[in-house]
N, C-alpha and C. Protein backbone atom coordinates (compact mmCIF):
# COMPACT_ATOMS: atom_id res chain seq x y z
N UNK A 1 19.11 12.39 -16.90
CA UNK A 1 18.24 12.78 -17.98
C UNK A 1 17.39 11.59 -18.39
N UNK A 2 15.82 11.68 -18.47
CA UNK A 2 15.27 10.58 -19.15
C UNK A 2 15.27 10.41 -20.27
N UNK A 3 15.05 9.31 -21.02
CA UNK A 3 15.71 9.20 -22.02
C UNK A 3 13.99 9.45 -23.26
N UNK A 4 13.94 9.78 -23.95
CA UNK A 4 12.80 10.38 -25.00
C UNK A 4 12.17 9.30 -25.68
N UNK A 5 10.57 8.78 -25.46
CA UNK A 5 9.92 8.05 -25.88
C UNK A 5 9.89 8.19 -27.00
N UNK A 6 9.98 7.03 -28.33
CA UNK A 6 9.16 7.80 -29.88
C UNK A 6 7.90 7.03 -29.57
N UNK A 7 7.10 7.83 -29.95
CA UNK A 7 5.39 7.39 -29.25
C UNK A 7 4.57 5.76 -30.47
N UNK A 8 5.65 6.60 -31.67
CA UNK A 8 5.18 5.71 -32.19
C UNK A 8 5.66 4.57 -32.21
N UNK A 9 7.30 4.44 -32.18
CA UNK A 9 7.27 2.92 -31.60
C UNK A 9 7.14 1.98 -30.34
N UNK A 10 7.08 3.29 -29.47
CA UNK A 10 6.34 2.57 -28.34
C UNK A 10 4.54 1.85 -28.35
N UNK A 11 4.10 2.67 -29.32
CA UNK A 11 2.96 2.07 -29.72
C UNK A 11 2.83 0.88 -30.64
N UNK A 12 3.85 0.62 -31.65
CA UNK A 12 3.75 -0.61 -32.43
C UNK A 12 4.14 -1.82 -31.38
N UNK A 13 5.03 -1.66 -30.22
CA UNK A 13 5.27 -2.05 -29.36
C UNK A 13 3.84 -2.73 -28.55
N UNK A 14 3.30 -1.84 -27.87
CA UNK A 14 2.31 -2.23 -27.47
C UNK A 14 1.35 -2.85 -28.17
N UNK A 15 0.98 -2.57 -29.34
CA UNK A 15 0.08 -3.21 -30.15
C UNK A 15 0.66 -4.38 -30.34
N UNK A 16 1.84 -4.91 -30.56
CA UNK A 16 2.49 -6.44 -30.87
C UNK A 16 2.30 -7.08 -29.35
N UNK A 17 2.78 -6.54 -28.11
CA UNK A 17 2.53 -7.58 -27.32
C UNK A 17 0.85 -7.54 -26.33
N UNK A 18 0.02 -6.26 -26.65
CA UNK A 18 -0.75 -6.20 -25.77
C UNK A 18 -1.07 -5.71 -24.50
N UNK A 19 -0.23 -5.52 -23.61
CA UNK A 19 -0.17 -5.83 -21.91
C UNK A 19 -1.40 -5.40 -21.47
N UNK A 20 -1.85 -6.55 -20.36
CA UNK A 20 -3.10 -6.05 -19.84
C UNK A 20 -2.78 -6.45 -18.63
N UNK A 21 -4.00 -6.11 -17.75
CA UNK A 21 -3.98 -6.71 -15.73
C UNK A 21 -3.93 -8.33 -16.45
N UNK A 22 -2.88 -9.16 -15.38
CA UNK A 22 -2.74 -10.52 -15.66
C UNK A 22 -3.74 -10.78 -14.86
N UNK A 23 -4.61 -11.86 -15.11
CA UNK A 23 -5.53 -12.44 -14.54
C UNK A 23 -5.62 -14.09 -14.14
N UNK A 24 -4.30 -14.46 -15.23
CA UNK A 24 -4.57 -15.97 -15.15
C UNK A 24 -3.08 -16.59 -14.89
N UNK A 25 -2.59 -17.70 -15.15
CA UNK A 25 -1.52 -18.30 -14.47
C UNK A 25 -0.60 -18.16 -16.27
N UNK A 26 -1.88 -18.35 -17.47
CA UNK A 26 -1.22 -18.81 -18.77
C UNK A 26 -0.85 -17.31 -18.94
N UNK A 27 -1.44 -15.92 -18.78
CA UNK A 27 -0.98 -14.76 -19.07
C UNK A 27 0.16 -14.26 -18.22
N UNK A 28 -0.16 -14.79 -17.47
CA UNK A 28 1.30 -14.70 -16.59
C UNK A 28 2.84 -15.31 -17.16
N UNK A 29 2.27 -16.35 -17.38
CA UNK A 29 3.69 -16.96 -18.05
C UNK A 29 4.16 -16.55 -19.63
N UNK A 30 3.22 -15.82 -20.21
CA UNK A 30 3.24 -15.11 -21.20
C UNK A 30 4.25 -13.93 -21.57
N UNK A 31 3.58 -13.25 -20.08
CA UNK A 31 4.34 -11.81 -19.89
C UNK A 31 5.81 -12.19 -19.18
N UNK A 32 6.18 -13.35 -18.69
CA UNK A 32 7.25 -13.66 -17.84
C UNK A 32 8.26 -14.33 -19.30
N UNK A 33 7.66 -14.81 -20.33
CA UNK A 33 8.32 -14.61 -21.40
C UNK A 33 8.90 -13.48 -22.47
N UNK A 34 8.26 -12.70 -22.18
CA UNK A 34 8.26 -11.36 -22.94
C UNK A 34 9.63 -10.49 -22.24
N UNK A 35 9.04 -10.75 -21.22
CA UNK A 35 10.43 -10.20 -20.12
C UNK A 35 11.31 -10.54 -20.22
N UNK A 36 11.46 -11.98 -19.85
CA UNK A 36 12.98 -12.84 -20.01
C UNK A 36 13.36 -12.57 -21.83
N UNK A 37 13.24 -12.13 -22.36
CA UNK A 37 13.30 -11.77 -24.01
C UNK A 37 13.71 -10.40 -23.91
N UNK A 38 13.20 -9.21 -23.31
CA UNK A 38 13.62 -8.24 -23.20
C UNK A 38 14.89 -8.10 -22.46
N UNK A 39 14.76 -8.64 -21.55
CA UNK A 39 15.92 -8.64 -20.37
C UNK A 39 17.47 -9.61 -21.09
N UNK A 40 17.27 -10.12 -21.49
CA UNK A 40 18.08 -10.97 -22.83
C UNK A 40 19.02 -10.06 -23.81
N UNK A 41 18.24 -8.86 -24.19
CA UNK A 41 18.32 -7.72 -25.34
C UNK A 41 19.65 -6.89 -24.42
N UNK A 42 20.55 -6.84 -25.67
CA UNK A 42 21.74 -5.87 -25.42
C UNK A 42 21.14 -4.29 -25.58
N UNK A 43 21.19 -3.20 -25.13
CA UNK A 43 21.10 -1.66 -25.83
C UNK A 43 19.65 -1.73 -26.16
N UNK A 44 18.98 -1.89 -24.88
CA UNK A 44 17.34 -2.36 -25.47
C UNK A 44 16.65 -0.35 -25.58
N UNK A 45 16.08 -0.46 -26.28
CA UNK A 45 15.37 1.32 -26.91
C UNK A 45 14.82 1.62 -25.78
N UNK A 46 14.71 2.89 -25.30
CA UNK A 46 13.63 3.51 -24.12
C UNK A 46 12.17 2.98 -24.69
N UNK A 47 11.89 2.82 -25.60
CA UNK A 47 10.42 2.34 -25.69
C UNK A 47 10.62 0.69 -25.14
N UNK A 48 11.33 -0.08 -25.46
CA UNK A 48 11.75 -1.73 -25.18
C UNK A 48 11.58 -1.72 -23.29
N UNK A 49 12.64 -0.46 -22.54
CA UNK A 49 12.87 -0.44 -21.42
C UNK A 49 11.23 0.04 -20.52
N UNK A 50 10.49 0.87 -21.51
CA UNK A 50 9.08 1.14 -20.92
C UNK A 50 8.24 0.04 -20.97
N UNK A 51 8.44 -0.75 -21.92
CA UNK A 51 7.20 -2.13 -22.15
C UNK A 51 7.97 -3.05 -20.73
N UNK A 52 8.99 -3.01 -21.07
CA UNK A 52 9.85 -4.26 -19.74
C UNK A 52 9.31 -3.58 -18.27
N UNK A 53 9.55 -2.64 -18.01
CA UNK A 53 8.84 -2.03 -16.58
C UNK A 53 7.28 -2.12 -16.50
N UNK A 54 6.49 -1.64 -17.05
CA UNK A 54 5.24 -2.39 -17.18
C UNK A 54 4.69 -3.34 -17.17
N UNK A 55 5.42 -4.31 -17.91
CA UNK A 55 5.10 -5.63 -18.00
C UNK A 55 5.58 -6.27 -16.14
N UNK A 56 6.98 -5.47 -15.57
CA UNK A 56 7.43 -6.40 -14.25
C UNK A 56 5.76 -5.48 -13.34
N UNK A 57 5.63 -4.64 -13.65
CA UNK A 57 4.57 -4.12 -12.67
C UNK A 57 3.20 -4.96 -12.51
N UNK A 58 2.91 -5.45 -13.82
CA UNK A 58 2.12 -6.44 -14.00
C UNK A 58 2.40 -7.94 -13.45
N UNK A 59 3.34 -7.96 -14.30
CA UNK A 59 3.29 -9.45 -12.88
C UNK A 59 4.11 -9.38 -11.46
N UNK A 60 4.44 -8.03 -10.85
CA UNK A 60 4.33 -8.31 -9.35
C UNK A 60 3.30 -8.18 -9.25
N UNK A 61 1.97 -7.47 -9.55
CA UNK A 61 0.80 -7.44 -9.24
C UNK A 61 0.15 -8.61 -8.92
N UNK A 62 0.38 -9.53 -10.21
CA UNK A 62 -0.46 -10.85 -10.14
C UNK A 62 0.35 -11.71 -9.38
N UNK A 63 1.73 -11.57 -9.42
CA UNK A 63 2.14 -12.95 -7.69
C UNK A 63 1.68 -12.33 -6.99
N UNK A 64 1.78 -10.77 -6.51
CA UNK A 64 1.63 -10.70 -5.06
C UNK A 64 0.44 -11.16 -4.82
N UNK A 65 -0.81 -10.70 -5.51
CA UNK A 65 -2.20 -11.78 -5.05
C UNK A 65 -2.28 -12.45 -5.17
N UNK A 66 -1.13 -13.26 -6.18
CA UNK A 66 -1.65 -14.65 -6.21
C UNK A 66 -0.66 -15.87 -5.56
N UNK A 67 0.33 -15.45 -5.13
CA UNK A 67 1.32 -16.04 -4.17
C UNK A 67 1.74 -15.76 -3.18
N UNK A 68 0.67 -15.36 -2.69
CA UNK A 68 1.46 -15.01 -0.80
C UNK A 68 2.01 -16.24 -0.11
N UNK A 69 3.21 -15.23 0.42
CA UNK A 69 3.91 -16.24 1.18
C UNK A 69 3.03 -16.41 2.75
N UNK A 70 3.35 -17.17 3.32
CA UNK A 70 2.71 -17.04 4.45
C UNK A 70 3.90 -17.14 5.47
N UNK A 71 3.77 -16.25 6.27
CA UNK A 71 5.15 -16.01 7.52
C UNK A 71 4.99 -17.35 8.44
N UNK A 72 6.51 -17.77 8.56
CA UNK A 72 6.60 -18.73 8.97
C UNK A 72 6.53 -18.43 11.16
N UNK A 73 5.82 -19.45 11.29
CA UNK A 73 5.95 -19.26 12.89
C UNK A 73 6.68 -20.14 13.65
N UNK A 74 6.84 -19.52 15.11
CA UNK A 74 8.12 -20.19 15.73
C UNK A 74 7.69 -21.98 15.72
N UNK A 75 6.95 -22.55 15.81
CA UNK A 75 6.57 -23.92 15.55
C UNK A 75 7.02 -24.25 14.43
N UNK A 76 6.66 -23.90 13.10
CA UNK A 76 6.91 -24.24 11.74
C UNK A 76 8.14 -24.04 11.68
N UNK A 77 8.77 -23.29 12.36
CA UNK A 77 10.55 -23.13 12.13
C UNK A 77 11.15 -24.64 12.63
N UNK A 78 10.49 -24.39 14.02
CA UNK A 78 11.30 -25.71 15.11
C UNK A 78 10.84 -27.34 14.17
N UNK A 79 9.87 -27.17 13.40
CA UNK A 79 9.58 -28.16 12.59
C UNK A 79 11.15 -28.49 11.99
N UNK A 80 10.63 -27.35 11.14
CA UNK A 80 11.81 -27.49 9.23
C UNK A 80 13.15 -27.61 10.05
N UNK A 81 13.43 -27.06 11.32
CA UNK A 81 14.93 -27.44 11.78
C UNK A 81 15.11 -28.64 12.54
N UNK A 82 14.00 -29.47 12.99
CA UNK A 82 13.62 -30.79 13.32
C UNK A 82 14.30 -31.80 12.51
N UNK A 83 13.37 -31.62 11.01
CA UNK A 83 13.35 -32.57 10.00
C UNK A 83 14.79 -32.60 9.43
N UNK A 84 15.04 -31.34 9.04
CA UNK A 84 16.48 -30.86 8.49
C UNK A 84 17.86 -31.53 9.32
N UNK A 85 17.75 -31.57 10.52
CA UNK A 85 18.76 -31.65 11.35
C UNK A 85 18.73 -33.72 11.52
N UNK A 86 17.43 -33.99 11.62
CA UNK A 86 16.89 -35.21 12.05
C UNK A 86 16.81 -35.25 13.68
N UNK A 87 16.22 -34.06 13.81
CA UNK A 87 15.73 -34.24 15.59
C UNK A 87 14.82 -34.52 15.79
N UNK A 88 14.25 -36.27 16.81
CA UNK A 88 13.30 -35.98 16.96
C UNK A 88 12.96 -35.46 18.32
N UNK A 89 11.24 -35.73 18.38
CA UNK A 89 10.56 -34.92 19.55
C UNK A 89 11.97 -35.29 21.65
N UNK A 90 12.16 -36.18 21.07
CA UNK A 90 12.82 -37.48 22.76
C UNK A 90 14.13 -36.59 22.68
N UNK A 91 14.60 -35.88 21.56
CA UNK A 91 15.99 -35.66 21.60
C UNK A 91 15.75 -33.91 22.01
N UNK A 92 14.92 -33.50 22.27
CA UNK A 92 14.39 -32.12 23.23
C UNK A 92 13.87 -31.85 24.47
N UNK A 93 14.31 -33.45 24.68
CA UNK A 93 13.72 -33.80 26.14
C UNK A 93 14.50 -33.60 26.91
N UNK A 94 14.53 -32.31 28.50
CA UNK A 94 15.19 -31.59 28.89
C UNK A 94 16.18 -30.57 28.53
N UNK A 95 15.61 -30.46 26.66
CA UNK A 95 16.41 -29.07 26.34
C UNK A 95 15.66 -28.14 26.62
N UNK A 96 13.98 -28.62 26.27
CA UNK A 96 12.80 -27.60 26.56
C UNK A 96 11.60 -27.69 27.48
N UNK A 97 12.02 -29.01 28.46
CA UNK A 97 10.82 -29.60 29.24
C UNK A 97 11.37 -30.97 29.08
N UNK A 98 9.73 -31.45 29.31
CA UNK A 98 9.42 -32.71 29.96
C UNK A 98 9.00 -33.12 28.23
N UNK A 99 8.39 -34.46 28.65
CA UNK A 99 8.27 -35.16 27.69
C UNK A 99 6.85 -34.91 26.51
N UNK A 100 6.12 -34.30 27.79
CA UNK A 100 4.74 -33.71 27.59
C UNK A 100 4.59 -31.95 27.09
N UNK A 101 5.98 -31.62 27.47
CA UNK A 101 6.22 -30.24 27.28
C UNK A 101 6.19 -30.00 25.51
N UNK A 102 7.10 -31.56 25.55
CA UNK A 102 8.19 -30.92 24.07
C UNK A 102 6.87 -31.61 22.98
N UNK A 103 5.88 -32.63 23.60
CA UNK A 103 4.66 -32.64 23.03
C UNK A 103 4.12 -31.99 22.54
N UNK A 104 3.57 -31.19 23.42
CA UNK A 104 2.77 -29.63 23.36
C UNK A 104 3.94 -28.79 22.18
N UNK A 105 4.96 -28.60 22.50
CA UNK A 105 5.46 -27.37 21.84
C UNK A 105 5.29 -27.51 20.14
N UNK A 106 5.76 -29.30 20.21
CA UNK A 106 6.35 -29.64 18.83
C UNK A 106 5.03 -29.56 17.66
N UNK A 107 4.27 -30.05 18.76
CA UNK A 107 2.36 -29.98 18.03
C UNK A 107 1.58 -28.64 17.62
N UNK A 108 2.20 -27.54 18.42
CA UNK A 108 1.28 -26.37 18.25
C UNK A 108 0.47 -26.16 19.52
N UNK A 109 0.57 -27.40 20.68
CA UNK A 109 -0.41 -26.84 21.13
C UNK A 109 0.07 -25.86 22.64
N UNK A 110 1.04 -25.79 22.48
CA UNK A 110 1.80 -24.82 23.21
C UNK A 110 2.89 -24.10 22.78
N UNK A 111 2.60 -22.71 22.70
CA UNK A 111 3.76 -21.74 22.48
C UNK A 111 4.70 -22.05 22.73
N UNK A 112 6.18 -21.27 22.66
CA UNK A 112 7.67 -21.73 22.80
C UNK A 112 7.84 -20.21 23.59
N UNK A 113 8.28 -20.59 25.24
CA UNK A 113 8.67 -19.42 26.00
C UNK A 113 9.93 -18.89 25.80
N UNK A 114 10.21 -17.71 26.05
CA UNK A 114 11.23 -17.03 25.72
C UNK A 114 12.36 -18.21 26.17
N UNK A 115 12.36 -18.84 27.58
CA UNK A 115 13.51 -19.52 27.94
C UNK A 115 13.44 -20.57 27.16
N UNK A 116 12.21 -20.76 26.82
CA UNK A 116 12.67 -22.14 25.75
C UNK A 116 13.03 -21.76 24.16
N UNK A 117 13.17 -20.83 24.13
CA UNK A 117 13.37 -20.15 22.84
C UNK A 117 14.94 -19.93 22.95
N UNK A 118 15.42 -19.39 23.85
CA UNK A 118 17.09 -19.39 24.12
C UNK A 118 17.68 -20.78 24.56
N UNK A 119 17.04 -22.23 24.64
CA UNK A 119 17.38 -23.18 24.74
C UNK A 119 17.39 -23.48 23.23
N UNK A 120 16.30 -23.59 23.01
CA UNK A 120 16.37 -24.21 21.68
C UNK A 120 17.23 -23.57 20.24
N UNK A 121 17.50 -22.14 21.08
CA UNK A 121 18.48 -21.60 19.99
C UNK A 121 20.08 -22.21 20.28
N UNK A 122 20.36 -22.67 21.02
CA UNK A 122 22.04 -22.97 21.39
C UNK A 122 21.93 -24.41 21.36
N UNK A 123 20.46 -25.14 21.45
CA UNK A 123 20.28 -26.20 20.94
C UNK A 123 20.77 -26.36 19.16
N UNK A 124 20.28 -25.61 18.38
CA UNK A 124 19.97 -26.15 17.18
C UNK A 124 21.36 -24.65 16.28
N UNK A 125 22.06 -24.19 17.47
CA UNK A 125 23.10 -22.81 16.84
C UNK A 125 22.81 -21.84 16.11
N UNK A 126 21.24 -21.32 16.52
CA UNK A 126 20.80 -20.28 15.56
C UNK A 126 20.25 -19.36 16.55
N UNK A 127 19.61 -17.93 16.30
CA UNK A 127 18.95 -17.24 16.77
C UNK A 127 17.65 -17.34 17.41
N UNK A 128 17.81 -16.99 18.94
CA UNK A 128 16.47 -17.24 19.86
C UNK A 128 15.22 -16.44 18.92
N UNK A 129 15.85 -15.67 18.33
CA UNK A 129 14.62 -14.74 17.58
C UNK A 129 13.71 -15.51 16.59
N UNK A 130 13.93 -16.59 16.28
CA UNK A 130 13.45 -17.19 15.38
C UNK A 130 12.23 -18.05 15.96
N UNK A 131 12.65 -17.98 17.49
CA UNK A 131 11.43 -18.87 18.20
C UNK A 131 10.72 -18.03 18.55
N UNK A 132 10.86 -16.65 18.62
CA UNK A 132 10.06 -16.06 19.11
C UNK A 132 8.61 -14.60 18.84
């Protein structure tokens, strides 16, 4: 069963905080206060629980355009598990090639082949899928 708006305090509601399309980084952190305040609230009113859903609709709106993630690729992986691990380029030498190979791979300027993708996964104990 949904639970029954009173219109009017959902409206004094709205009139106290406003909500509009976030546009900026300061209205954003505005409404991300309002939230964390609602979300805080024990036995919050169906009008409290309608402003809190609105308000999260609003700011997924504004990260998602305004914070895209960007998908990581099999290079940028073999990076962050490079640095992380402390491997460098000499210590992939004959896991994935030659010296010029693991050049190319580590730089971008050559893809990572499937077989070097199942090397470098039992190399580093993770999933070939990640290279590929």
């Amino acid at each position: 069963m949904t639970p029954t708006i009173d219109k009017n305090a959902y409206a004094s509601l709205l009139a106290e905080f406003q909500p509009q399309v976030i546009t900026t980084e300061e209205e954003n952190e505005r409404a991300l206060s309002v939230v964390e305040k609602l979300m805080a609230m024990r036995n919050r009113t169906p009008e409290q629980n309608a402003l809190l859903n609105l308000l999260v609709i609003l700011i997924e709106k504004f990260e998602d355009e305004h914070y895209q993630l960007n998908a990581a690729t099999p290079q940028s992986i073999l990076l962050h598990l490079m640095e992380a691990r402390g491997v460098r380029q000499e210590d992939l030498i004959g896991v994935i090639g030659s010296r010029g190979v693991v050049s190319e791979v580590v730089n971008g300027k050559r893809s990572i082949s499937k077989a070097q993708a199942k090397a470098l996964a039992e190399f580093f104990h993770v999933s070939a899928e990640l290279f590929i």
